[in-house]
Protein backbone atom coordinates (compact mmCIF):
# COMPACT_ATOMS: atom_id res chain seq x y z
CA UNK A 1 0.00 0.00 0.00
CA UNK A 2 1.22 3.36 -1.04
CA UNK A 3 2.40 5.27 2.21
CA UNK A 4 0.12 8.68 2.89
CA UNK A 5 2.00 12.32 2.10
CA UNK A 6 0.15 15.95 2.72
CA UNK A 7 -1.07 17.41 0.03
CA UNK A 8 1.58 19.59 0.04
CA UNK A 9 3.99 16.27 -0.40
CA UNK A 10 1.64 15.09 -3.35
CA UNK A 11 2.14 19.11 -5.32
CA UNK A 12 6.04 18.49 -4.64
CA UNK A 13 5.88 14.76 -6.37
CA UNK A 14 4.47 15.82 -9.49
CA UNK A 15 7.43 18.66 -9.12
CA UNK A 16 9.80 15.31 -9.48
CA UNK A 17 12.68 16.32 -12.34
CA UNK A 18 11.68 14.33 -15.68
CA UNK A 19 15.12 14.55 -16.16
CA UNK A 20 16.27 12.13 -13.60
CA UNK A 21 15.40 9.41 -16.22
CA UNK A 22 17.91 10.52 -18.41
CA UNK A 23 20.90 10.64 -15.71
CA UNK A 24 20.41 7.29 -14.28
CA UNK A 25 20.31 5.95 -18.25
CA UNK A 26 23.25 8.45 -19.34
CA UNK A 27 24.35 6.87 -23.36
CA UNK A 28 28.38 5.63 -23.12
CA UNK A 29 29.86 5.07 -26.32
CA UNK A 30 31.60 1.46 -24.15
CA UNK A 31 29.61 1.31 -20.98
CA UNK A 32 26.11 1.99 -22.26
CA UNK A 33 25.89 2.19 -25.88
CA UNK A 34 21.92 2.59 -25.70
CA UNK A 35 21.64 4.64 -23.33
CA UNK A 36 20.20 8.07 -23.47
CA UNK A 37 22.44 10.80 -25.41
CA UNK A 38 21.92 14.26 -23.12
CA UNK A 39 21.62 17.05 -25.36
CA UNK A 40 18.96 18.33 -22.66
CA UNK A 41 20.38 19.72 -19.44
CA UNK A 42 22.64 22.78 -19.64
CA UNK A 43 25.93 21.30 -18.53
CA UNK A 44 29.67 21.89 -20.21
CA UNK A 45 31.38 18.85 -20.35
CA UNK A 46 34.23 20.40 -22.56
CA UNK A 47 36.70 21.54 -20.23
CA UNK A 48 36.09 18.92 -17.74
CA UNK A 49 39.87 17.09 -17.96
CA UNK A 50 40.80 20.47 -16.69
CA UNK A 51 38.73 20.80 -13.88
CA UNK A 52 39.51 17.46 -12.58
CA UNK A 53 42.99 17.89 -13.01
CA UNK A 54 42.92 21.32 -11.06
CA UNK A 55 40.45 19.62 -8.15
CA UNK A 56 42.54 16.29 -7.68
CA UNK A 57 45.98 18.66 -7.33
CA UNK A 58 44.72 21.27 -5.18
CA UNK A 59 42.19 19.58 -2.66
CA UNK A 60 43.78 20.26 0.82
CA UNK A 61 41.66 20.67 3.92
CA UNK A 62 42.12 21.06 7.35
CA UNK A 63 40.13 20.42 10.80
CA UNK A 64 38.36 24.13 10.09
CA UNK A 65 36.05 22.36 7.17
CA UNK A 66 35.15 19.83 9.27
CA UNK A 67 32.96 22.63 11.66
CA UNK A 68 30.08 25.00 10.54
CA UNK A 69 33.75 27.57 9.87
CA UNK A 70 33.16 31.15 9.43
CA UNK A 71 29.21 30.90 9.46
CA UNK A 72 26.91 29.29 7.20
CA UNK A 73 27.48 31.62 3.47
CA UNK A 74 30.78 31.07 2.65
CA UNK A 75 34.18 30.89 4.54
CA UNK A 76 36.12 34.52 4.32
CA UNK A 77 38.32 32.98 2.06
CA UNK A 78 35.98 32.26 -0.78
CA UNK A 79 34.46 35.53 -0.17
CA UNK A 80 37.59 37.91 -0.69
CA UNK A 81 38.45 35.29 -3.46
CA UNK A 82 35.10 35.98 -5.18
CA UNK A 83 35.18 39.72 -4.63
CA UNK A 84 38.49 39.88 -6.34
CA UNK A 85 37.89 37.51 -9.28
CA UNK A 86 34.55 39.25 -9.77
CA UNK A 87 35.96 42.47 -9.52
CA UNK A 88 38.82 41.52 -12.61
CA UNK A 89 35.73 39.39 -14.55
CA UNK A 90 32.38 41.74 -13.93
CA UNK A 91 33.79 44.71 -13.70
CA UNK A 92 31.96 46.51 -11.27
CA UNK A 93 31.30 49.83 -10.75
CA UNK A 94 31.22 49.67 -7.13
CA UNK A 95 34.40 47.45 -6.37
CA UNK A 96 32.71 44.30 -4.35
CA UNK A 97 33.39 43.50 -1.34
CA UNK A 98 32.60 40.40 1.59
CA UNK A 99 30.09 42.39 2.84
CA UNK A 100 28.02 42.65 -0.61
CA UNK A 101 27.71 38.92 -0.89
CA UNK A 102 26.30 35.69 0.25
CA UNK A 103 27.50 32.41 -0.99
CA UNK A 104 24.95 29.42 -1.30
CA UNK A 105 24.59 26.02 -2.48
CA UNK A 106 24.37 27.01 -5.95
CA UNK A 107 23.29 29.74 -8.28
CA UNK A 108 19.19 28.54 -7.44
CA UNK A 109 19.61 28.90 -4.00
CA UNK A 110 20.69 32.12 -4.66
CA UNK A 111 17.53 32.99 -6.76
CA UNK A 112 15.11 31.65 -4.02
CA UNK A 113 16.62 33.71 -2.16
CA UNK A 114 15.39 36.46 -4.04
CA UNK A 115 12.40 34.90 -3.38
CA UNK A 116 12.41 34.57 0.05
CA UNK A 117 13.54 38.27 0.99
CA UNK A 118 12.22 39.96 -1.96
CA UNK A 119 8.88 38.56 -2.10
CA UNK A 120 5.55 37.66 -0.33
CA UNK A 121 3.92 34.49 -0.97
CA UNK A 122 1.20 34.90 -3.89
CA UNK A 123 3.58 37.93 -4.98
CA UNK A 124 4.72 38.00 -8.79
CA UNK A 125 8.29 38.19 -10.71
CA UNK A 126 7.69 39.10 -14.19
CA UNK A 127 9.96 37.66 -16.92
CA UNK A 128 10.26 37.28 -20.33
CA UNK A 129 9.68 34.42 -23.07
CA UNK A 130 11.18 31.82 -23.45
CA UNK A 131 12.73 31.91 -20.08
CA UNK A 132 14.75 29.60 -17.85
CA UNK A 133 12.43 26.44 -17.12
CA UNK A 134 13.27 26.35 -13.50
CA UNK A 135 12.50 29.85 -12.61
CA UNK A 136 8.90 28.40 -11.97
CA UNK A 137 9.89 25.63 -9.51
CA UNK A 138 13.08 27.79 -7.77
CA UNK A 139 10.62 30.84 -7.31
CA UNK A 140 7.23 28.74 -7.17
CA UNK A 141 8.11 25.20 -4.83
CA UNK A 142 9.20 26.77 -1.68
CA UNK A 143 8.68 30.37 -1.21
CA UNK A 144 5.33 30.50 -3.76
CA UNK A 145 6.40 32.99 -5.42
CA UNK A 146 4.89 33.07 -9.51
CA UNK A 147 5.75 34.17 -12.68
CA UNK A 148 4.34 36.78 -14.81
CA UNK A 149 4.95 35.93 -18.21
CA UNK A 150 5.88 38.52 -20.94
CA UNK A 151 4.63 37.61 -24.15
CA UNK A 152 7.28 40.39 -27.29
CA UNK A 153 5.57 38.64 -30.97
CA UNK A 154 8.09 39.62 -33.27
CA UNK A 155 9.51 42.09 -31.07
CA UNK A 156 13.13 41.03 -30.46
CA UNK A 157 13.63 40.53 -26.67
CA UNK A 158 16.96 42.45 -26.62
CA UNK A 159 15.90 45.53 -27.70
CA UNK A 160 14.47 48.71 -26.43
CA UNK A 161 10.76 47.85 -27.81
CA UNK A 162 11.16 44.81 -25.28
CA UNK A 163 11.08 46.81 -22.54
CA UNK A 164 7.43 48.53 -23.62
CA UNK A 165 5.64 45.05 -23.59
CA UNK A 166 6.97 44.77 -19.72
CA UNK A 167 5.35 48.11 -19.28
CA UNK A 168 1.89 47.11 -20.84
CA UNK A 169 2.03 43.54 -19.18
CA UNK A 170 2.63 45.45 -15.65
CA UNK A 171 -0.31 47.57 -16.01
CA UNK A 172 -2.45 44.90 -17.00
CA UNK A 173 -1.62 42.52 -14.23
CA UNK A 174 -1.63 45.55 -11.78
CA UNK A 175 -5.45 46.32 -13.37
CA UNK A 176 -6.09 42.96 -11.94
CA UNK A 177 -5.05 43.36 -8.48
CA UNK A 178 -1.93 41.10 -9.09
CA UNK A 179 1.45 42.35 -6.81
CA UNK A 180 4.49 42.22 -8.60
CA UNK A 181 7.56 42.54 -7.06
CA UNK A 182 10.89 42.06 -9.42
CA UNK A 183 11.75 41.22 -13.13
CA UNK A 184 14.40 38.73 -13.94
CA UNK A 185 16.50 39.04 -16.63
CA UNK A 186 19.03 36.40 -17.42
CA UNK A 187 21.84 37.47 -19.45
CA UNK A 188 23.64 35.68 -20.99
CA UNK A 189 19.77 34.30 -21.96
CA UNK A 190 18.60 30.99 -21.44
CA UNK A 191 17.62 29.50 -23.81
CA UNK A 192 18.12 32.03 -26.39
CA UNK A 193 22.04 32.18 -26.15
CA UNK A 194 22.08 36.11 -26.33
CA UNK A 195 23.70 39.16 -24.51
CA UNK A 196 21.72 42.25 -23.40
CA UNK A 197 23.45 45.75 -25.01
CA UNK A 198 24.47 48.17 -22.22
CA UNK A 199 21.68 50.70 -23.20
CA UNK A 200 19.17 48.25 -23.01
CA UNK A 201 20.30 46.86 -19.63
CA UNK A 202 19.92 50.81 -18.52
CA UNK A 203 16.15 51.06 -19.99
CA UNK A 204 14.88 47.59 -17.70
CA UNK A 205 16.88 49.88 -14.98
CA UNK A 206 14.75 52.74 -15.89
CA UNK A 207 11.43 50.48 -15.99
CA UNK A 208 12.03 49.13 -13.08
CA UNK A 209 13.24 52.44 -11.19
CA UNK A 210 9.92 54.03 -11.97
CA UNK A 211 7.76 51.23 -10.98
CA UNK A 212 9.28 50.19 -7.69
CA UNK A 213 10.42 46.81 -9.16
CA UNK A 214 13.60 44.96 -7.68
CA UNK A 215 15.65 43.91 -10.69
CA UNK A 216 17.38 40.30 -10.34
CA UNK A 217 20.01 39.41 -12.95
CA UNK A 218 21.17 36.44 -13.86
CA UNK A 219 24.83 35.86 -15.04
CA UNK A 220 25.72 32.71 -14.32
CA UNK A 221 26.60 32.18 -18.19
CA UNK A 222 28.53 35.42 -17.98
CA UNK A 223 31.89 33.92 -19.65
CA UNK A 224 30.81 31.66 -21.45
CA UNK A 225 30.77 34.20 -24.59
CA UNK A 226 32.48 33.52 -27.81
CA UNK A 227 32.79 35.18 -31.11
CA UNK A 228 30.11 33.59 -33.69
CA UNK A 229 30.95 34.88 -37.56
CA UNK A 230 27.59 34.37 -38.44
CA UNK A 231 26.66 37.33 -35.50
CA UNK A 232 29.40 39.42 -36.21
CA UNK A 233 27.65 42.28 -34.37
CA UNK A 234 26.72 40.49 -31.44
CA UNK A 235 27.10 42.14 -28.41
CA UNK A 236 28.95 40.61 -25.93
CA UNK A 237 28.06 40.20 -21.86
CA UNK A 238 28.17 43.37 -19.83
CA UNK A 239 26.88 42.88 -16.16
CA UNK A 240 24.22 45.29 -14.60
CA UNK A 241 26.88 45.64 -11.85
CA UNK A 242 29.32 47.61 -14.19
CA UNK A 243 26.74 49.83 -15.32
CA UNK A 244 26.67 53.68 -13.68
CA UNK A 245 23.53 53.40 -11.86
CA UNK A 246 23.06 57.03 -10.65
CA UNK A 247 20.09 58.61 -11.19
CA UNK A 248 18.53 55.63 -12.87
CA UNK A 249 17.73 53.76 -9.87
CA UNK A 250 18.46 53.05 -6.28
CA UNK A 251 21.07 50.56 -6.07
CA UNK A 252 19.08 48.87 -3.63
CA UNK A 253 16.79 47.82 -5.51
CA UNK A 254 19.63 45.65 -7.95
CA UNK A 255 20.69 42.35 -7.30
CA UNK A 256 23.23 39.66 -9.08
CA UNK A 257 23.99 36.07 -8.97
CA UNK A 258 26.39 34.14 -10.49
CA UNK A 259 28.18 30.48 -9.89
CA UNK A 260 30.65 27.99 -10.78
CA UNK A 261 28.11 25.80 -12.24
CA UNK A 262 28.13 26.82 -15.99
CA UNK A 263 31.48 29.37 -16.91
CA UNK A 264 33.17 26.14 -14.89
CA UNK A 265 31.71 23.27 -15.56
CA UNK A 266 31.24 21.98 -12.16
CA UNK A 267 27.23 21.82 -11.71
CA UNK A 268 28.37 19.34 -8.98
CA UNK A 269 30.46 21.84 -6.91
CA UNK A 270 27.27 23.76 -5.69
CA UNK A 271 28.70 27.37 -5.18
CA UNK A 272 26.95 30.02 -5.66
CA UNK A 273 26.75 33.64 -5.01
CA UNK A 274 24.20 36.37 -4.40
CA UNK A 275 25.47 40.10 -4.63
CA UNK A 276 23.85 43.15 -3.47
CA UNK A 277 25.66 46.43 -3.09
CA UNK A 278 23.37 48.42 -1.60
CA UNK A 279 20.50 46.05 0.75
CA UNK A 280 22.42 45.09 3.76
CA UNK A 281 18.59 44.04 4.95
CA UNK A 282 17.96 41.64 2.53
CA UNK A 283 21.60 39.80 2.34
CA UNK A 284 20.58 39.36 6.64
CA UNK A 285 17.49 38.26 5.16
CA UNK A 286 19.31 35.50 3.37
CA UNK A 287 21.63 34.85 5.91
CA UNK A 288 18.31 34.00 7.94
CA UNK A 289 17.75 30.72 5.62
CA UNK A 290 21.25 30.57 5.06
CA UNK A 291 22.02 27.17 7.11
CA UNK A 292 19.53 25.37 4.33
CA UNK A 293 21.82 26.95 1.37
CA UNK A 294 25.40 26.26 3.10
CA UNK A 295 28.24 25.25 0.67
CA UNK A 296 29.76 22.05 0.97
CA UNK A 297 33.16 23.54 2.62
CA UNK A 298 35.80 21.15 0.49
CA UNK A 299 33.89 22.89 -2.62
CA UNK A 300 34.63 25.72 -0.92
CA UNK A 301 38.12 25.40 -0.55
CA UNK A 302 38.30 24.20 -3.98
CA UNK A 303 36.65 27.10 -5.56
CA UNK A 304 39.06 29.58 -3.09
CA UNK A 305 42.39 27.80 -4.93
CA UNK A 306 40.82 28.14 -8.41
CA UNK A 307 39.74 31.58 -8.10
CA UNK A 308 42.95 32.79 -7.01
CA UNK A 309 44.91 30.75 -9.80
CA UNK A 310 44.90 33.76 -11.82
CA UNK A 311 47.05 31.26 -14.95
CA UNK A 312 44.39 28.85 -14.28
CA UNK A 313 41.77 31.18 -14.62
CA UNK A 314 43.14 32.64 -17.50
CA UNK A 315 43.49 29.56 -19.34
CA UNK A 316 40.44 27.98 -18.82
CA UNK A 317 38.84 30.57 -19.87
CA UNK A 318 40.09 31.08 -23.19
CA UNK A 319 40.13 27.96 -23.80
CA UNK A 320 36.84 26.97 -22.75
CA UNK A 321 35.53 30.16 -25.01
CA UNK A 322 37.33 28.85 -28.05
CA UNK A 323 35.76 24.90 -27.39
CA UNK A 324 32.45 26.29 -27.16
CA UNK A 325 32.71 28.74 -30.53
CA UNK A 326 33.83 24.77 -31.82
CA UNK A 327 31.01 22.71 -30.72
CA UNK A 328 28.81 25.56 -31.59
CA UNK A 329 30.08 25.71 -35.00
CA UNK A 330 29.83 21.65 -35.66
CA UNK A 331 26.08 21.47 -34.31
CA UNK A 332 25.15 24.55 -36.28
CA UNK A 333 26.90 23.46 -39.60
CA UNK A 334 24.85 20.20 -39.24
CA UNK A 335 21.67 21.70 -38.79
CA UNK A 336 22.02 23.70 -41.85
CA UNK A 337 23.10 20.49 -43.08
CA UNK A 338 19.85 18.89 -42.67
CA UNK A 339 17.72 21.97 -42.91
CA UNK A 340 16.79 22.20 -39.34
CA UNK A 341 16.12 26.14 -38.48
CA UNK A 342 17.62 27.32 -35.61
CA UNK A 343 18.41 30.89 -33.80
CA UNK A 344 22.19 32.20 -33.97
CA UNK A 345 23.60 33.04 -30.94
CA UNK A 346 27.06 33.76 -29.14
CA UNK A 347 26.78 32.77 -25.57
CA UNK A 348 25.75 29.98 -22.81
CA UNK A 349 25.61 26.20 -24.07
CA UNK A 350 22.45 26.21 -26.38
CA UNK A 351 20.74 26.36 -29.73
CA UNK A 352 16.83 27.09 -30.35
CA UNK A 353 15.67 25.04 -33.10
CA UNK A 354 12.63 24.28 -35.02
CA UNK A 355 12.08 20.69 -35.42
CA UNK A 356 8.21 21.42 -36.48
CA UNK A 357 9.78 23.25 -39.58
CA UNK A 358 10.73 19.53 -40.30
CA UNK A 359 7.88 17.42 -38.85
CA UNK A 360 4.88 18.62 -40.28
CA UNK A 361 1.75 18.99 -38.44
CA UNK A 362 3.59 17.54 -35.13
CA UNK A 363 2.71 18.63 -31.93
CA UNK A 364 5.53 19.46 -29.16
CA UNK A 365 4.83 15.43 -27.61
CA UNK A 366 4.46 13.92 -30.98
CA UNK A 367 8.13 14.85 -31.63
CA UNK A 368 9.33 14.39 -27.69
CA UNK A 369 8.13 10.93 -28.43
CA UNK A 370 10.02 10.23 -31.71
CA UNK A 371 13.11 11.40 -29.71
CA UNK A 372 12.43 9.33 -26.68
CA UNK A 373 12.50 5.97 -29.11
CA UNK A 374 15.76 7.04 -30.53
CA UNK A 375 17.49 7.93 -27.18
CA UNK A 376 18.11 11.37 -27.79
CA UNK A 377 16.93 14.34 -24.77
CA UNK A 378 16.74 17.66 -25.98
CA UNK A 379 14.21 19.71 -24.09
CA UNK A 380 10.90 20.87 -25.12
CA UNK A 381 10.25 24.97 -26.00
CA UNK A 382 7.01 24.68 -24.43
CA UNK A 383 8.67 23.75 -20.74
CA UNK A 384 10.72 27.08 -21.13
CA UNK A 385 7.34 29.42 -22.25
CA UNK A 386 8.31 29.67 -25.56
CA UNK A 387 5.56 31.35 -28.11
CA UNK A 388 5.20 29.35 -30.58
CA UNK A 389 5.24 25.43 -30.74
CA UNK A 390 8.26 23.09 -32.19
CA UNK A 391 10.83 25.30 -30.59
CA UNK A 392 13.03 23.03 -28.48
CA UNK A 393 16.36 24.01 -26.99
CA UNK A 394 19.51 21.52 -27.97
CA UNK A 395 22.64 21.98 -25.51
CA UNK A 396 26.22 21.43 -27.71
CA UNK A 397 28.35 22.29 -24.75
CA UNK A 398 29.87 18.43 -25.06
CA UNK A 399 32.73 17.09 -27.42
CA UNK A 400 32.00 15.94 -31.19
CA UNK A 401 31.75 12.61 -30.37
CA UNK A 402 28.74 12.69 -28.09
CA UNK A 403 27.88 15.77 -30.50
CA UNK A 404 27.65 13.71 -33.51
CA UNK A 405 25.71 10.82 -31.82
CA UNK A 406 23.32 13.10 -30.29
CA UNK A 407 22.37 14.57 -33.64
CA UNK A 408 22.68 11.95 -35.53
CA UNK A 409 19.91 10.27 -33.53
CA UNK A 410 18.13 14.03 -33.82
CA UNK A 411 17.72 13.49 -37.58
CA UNK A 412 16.83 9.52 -37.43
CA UNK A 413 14.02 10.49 -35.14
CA UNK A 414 12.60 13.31 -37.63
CA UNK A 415 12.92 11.62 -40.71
């Protein structure tokens, strides 16, 4: 007999990942040759010899990581380590400091934290689509916060005209009594791959300066940028802490978080970090939850050794830049290939592409099941609010070989 759970324990069941299939099935050219190929879950698996290398040379710990050390947010160390490699990466106006930051168990339990001291429950954060899947369960599960969905047509998200359909979707919800408290942005975007320009980053400043709206931005894909010679005039990341925010907006009211998980590729070190310059209050209000978000403190010290590796640093990034602009290029030279339409871009780990342009009169589920039988996860545009049907969002981030599998079971399961 099935055991009994609350109501609240049956909503957080049907919350259960989808994706968890895939992990525990995970395709193996030697191991598992029919398993599932992961083209699905936004991890880089490009530079991971590196990180592995780095980890098993400089893991060194001491009796202080086996206590709760300097609190529950982040030892000093990682903080002063963070402040200074954000300060060299971000470019801050403000130089950060410890005091600006929290560290957490990853980059979304940074977000809910936003939820947590920015919100009520029942309270809104708008944000635009597509949009990051798991904004709805990070902002939604726990502290019930919901999403406001921003519907632009043809207008191109990263543009000025954006900002206007925010403004009519705010009065409009407002005209219905709803109580919105912050817009997300995420840039670099997920899933669109894209970088906001500088004077468009100022105008959501502007928007949300005049209605009273915290603005949360998300750049945990912040170096993962290359150059793309199909979007020669791309811009490239800028974060809304290097922007001059006088007399646009009060600083308190602007919040960043970034993380190891992506610009690294260590999803499995769980640091994160949650800046804000100028709300003392609602970092305490993190720090209030903070003992459910500690960071594992060997990831910790890890993450205080790479950080401060400033030849490491440099290397991997470059490097990891220049594998991305090459996985990029192979995916996107085979959907041409096969005439699959897709969405340039220049930054993060994915590609939006139209598999309905190739499978006439398909729904979104017709085609997740013809890539189910050929072992091939991509996800579904519909899961990330996406406009129109088809749309699905393919991650290359991995080497050819797992590349070319992955497609190559793409096309078998739209032919």
């Amino acid at each position: 007999m099935q055991g009994k759970v609350s109501d609240r324990g049956k909503g957080l069941a049907a919350q259960r990942p989808s994706f968890l299939a895939v992990l525990s099935d995970q395709w193996s050219p030697s191991s598992n040759p029919n398993g599932i190929v992961n083209l699905g879950l936004a991890e880089n698996t490009l530079m991971h010899a590196e990180m592995v290398g780095f980890i098993n040379s400089h893991l060194q710990t001491n009796a202080h990581a086996l206590t709760y050390g300097d609190g529950f947010s982040g030892s000093h160390n990682l903080k002063e380590s963070l402040c200074r490699f954000m300060n060299r990466q971000f470019s801050p106006r403000t130089a950060l400091c410890p005091s600006h930051l929290v560290i957490t168990s990853g980059v979304s339990n940074a977000l809910e934290c936003c939820a947590w001291g920015l919100a009520d429950l029942g309270d809104f954060f708008m944000v635009g689509r597509p949009y990051f899947n798991a904004f709805r369960t990070t902002f939604g599960n726990r502290p019930g916060v919901q999403l406001l969905e921003v519907d632009f047509g043809e207008i191109d998200p990263f543009s000025i005209a954006a900002v206007q359909k925010y403004e009519r979707a705010l009065i409009e919800a407002i005209s219905k009594g709803l109580c919105i408290k912050a817009l997300v942005l995420c840039s670099p975007h997920n899933p669109l791959g894209r970088c906001y320009p500088e004077h468009v980053l100022k105008e959501y400043l502007k928007f949300c300066s005049r209605n009273g709206l915290h603005l949360i931005s998300d750049e945990i894909y912040a170096l993962s940028v290359w150059d793309n010679p199909r979007l020669p005039n791309a811009p490239g990341f800028r974060s809304v802490l290097s922007i001059n925010q006088e007399g646009i907006i009060d600083p308190s009211f602007v919040h960043t978080v970034w993380g190891l998980s992506k610009d690294f590729g260590a999803t499995g070190l769980r640091i994160g970090c949650l800046v804000s310059q100028s709300n003392k209050l609602f970092l305490e209000a993190a720090e209030g939850i903070s003992l459910y978000n500690i960071p594992s403190s060997l990831a910790d010290q890890v993450t205080t050794s790479l950080l401060l590796d400033d030849s490491f640093v440099k290397k991997y990034i470059a490097t990891n830049r220049a594998r991305l602009a090459g996985s990029y290029h192979f995916a996107t030279k085979w959907l041409r290939t096969h005439g699959i339409p897709y969405l340039e871009c220049n930054a993060a780990f994915f590609i939006w592409i139209n598999l309905r342009a190739v499978v006439k009169d398909a729904t979104a589920e017709d085609i997740l099941v013809r890539l189910r039988k050929e072992g091939i996860y991509i996800a579904a545009g519909e899961h990330y609010g996406a406009e129109e049907t088809g749309w699905f969002r393919l991650v290359f981030s991995h080497p050819l070989n797992i590349l070319e599998e992955g497609l190559n079971r793409l096309i078998q399961s739209v032919q």
